[in-house]
Protein backbone atom coordinates (compact mmCIF):
# COMPACT_ATOMS: atom_id res chain seq x y z
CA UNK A 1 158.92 103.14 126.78
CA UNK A 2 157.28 100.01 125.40
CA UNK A 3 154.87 100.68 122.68
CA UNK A 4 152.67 98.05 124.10
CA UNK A 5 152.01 100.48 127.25
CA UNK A 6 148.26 100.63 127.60
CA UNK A 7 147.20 104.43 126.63
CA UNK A 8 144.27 106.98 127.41
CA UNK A 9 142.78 108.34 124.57
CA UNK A 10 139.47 110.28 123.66
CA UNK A 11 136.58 108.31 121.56
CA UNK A 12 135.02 110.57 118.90
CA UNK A 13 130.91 110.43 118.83
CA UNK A 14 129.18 111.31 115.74
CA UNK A 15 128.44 114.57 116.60
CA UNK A 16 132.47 115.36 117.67
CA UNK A 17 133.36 113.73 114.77
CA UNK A 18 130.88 116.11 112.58
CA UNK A 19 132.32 119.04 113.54
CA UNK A 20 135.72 117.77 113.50
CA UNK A 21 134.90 117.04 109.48
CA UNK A 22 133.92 121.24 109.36
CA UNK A 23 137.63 121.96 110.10
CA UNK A 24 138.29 119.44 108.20
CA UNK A 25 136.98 121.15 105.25
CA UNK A 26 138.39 124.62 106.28
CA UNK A 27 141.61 123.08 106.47
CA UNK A 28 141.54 120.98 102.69
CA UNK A 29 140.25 124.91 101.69
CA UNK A 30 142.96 126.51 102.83
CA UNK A 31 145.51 124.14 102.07
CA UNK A 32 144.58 124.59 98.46
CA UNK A 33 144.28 128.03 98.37
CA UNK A 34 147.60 128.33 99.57
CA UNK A 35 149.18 126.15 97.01
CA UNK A 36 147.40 127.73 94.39
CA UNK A 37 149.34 131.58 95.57
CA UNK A 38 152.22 129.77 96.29
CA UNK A 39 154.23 131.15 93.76
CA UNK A 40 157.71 133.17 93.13
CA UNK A 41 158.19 136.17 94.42
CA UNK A 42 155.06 135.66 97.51
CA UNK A 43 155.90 135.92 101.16
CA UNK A 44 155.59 133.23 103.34
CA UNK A 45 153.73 135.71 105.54
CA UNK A 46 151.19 136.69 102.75
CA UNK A 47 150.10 133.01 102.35
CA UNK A 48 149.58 132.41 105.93
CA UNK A 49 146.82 135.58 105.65
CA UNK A 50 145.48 133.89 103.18
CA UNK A 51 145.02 130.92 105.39
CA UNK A 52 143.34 132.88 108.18
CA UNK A 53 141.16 134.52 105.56
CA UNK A 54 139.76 131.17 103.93
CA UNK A 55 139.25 129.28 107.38
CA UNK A 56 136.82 132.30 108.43
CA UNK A 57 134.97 132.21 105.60
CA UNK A 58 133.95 128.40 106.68
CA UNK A 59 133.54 129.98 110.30
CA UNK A 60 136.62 128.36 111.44
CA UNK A 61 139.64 129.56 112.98
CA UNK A 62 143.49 129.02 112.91
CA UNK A 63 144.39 126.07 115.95
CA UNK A 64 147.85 127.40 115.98
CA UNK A 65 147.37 130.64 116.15
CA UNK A 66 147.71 131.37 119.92
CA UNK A 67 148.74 128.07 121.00
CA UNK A 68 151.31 127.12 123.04
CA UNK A 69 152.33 123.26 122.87
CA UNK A 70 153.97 121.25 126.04
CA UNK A 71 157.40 121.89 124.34
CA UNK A 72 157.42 125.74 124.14
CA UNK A 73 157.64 128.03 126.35
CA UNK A 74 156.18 131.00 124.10
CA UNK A 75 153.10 131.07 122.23
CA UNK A 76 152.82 130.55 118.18
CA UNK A 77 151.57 133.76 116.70
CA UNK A 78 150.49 132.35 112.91
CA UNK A 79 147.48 131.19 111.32
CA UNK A 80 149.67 128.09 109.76
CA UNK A 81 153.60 126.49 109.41
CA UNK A 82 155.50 127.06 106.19
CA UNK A 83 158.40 125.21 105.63
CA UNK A 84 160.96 125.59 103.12
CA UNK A 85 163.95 123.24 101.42
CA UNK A 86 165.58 121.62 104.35
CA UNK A 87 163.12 123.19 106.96
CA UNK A 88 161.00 119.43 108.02
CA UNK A 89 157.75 121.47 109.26
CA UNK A 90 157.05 124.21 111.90
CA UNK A 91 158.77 126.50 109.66
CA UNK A 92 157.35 130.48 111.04
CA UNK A 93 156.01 132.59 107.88
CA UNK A 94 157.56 136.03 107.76
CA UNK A 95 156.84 138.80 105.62
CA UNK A 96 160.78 138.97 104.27
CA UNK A 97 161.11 135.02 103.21
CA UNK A 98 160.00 134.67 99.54
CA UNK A 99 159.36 131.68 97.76
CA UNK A 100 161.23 131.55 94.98
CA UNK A 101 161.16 128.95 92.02
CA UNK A 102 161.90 125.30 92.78
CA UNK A 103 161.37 125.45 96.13
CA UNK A 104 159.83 122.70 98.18
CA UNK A 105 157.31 124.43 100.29
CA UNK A 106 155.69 122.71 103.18
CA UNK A 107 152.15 123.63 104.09
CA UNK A 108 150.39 122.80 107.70
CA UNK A 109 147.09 123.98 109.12
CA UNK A 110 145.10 123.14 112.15
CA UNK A 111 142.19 124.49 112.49
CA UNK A 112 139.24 124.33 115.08
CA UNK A 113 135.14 124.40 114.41
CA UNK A 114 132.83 124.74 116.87
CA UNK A 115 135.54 123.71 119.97
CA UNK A 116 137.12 120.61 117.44
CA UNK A 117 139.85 120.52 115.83
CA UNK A 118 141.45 118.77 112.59
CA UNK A 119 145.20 118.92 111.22
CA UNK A 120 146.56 118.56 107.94
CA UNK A 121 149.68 119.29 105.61
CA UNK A 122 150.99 119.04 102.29
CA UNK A 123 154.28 119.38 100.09
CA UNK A 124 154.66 121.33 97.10
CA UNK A 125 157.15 121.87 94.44
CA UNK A 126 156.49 125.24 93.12
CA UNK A 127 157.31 126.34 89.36
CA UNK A 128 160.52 124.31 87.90
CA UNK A 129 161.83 121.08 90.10
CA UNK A 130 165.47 121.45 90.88
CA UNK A 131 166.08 117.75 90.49
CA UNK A 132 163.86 114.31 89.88
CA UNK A 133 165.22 113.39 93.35
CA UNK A 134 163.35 116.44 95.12
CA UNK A 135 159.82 115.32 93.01
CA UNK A 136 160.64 111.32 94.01
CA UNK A 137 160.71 113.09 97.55
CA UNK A 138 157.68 114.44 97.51
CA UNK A 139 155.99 111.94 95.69
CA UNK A 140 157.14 108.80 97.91
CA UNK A 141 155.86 110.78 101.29
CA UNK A 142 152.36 111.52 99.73
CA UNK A 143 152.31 107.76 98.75
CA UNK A 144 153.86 106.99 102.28
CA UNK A 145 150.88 108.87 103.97
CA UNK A 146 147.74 106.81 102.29
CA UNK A 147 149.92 103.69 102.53
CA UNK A 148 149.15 104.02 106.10
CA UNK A 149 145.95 105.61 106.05
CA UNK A 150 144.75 102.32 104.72
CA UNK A 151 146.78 100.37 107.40
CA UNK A 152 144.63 102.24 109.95
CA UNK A 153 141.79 99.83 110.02
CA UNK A 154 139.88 98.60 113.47
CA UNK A 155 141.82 95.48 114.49
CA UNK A 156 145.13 96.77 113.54
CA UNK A 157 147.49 98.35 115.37
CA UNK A 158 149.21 101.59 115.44
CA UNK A 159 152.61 99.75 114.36
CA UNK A 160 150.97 98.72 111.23
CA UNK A 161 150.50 102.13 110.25
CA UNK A 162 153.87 103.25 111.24
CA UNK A 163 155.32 100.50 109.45
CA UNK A 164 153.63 101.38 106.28
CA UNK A 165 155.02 104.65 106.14
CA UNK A 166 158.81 103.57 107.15
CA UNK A 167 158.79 100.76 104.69
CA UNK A 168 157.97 102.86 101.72
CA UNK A 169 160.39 105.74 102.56
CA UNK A 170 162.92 103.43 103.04
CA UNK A 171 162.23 101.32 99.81
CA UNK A 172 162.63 104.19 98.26
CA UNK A 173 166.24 105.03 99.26
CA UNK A 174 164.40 108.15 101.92
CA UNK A 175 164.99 108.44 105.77
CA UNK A 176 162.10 108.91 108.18
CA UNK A 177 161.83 111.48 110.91
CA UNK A 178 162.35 109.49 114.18
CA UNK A 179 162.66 112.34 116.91
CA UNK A 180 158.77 114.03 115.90
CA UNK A 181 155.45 111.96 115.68
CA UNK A 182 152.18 112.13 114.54
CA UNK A 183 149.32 112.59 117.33
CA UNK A 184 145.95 112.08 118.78
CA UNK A 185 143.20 115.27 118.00
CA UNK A 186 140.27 116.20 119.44
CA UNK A 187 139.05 119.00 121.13
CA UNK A 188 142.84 120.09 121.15
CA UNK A 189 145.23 120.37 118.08
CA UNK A 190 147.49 117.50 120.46
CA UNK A 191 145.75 115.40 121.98
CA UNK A 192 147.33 113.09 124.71
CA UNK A 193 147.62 109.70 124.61
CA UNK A 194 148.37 108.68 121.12
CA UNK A 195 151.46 108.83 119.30
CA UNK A 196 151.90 108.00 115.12
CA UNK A 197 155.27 107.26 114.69
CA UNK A 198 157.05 107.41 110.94
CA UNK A 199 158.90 104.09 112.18
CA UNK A 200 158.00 101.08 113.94
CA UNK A 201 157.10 97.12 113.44
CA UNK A 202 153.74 95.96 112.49
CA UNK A 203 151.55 94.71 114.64
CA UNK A 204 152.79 96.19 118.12
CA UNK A 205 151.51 99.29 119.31
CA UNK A 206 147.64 100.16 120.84
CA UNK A 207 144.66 98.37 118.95
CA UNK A 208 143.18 100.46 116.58
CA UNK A 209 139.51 100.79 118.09
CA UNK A 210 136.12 102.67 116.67
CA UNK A 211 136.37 106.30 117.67
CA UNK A 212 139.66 107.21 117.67
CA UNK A 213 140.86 110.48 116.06
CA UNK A 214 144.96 110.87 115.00
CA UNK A 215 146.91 112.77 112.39
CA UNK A 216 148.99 110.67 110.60
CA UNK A 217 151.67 113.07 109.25
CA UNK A 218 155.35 111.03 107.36
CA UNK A 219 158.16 113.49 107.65
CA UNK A 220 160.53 112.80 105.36
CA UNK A 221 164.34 113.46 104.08
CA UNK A 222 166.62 112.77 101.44
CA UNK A 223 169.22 112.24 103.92
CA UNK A 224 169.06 110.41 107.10
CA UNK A 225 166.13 111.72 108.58
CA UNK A 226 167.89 113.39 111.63
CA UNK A 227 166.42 116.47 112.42
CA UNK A 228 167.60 119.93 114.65
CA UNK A 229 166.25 123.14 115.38
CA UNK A 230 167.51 126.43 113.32
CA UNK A 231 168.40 128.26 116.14
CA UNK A 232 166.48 131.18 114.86
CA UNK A 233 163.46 130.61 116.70
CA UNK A 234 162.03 127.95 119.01
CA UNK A 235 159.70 126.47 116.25
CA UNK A 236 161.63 125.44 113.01
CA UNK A 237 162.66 121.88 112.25
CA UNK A 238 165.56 121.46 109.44
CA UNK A 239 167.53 118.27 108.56
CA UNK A 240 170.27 117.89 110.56
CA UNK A 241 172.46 117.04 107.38
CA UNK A 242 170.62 120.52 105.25
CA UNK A 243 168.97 117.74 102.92
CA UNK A 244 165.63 118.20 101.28
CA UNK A 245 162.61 117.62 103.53
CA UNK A 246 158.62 116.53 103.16
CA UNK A 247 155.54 116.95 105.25
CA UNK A 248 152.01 115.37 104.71
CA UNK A 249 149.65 114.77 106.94
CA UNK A 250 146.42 114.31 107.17
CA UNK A 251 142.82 114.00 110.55
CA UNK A 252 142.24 110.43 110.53
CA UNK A 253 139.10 108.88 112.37
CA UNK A 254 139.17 104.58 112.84
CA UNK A 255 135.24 103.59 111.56
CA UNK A 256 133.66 100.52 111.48
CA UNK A 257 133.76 100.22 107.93
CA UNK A 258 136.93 102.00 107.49
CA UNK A 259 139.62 104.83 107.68
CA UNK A 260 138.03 108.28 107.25
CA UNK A 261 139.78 111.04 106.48
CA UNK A 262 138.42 114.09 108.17
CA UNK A 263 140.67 116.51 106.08
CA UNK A 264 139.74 115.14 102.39
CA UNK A 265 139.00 118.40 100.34
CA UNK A 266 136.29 115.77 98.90
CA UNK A 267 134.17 113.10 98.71
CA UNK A 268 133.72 113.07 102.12
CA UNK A 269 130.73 110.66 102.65
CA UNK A 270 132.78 107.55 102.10
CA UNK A 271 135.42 105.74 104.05
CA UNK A 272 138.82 106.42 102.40
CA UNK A 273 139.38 102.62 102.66
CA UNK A 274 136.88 103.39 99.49
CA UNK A 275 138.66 106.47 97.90
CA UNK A 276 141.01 106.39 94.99
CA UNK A 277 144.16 108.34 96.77
């Protein structure tokens, strides 16, 4: 379908946008506490606790926990994803998968305050590296991810922002995710009527207009970017071609004067178009 299509999407207030910025914060919270125990020897299902544990003490609460997106027919039973290696994202925590050292663990949260919701992720490489090319992975998606956060200025276009992400990846010798996108947010953890590719052409795609809410989230590979399901469970995303993958992502509201991010862990009175990322 043509990118050019005209779309339906929600318009954030103040107010929504206020308590989209308090699971915001749970979210940057948790995210960093999570890093932080992410260590050798810890379960994937001990960090995702954790998670649940750090968004209630903000008086938030897991999105995903309970939720049951247009493509599955079960319900997720987590507090957060954890991905590992060559799992891309939606990777299910269990207590019998340990991290172990060099791994590249994935990290995604959404969270909801107050009946809004915000939606972020990280990468990390925990203890010893295995190679420079898994840190240049990691490193070229974070830098992917504010490339585009800075694209997504009112007057653009949501093919700018794409593009800024593909371009960098791909600079960088990387392949994008092309089968999964980013997505609108609201009052849901997926909100229809806004998609954030990892790929596309600049200038094509909706107008960027005051109000809107997305995640912008690059999803990364060292191979080709092709991606499959494990097979294990109707969640999991690996490379198709068992390369090394990366997630970021981060609650992006268009403003007058600027991006904001709504899941900075700081500084969170100023447009990012104004941070140092």
């Amino acid at each position: 379908m043509s990118r050019d299509r005209m779309v339906k999407f929600t318009l954030k207030s103040t107010e929504d946008l206020a308590k989209m910025r308090e699971a915001g914060k749970a979210v940057a919270a948790a995210l960093k506490a999570m890093k932080d125990a992410a260590q050798p020897g810890v379960s994937t299902l001990d960090l995702d606790v954790l998670a649940g544990e750090i968004l209630a003490g903000f008086g938030a609460a897991s999105a995903l926990k309970n939720y049951q997106p247009p493509f599955s027919d079960i319900r997720y039973l987590h507090n957060s994803c954890i991905s590992i290696n060559n799992e891309v994202l939606h990777g299910v925590p269990k207590a019998d998968r340990f991290i172990r050292d060099g791994d590249v663990v994935k990290l995604d949260i959404a969270a909801t305050f107050d009946g809004w919701c915000a939606d972020s992720a990280i990468t990390t490489i925990v203890g010893t590296p295995k190679s420079p090319k898994a840190e240049k992975l990691v490193s070229v998606t974070r830098a992917s991810l504010y490339n585009a956060i800075r694209k997504a200025v009112y007057g653009n276009t949501m093919g700018d922002v794409s593009h800024a992400i593909q371009s960098h990846v791909e600079k960088n010798g990387f392949g994008v995710v092309r089968d999964l996108v980013g997505h609108g947010i609201g009052q849901t953890p997926h909100e229809e009527g806004l998609d954030v590719p990892c790929y596309g052409r600049a200038k094509l795609g909706p107008k960027l207009v005051v109000g809107m809410t997305f995640c912008i989230e690059p999803m990364v590979t060292t191979g080709r970017g092709t991606v499959a399901h494990t097979g294990d469970d109707p969640w999991t995303i690996i490379s198709a071609d068992r390369t090394l993958g990366a997630h970021f992502e981060h609650t992006v509201a268009i403003l007058e004067d600027g991006p904001f991010i709504i899941t900075a862990a700081e500084r969170s009175d100023e447009p990012a178009s104004r941070w140092q990322t």
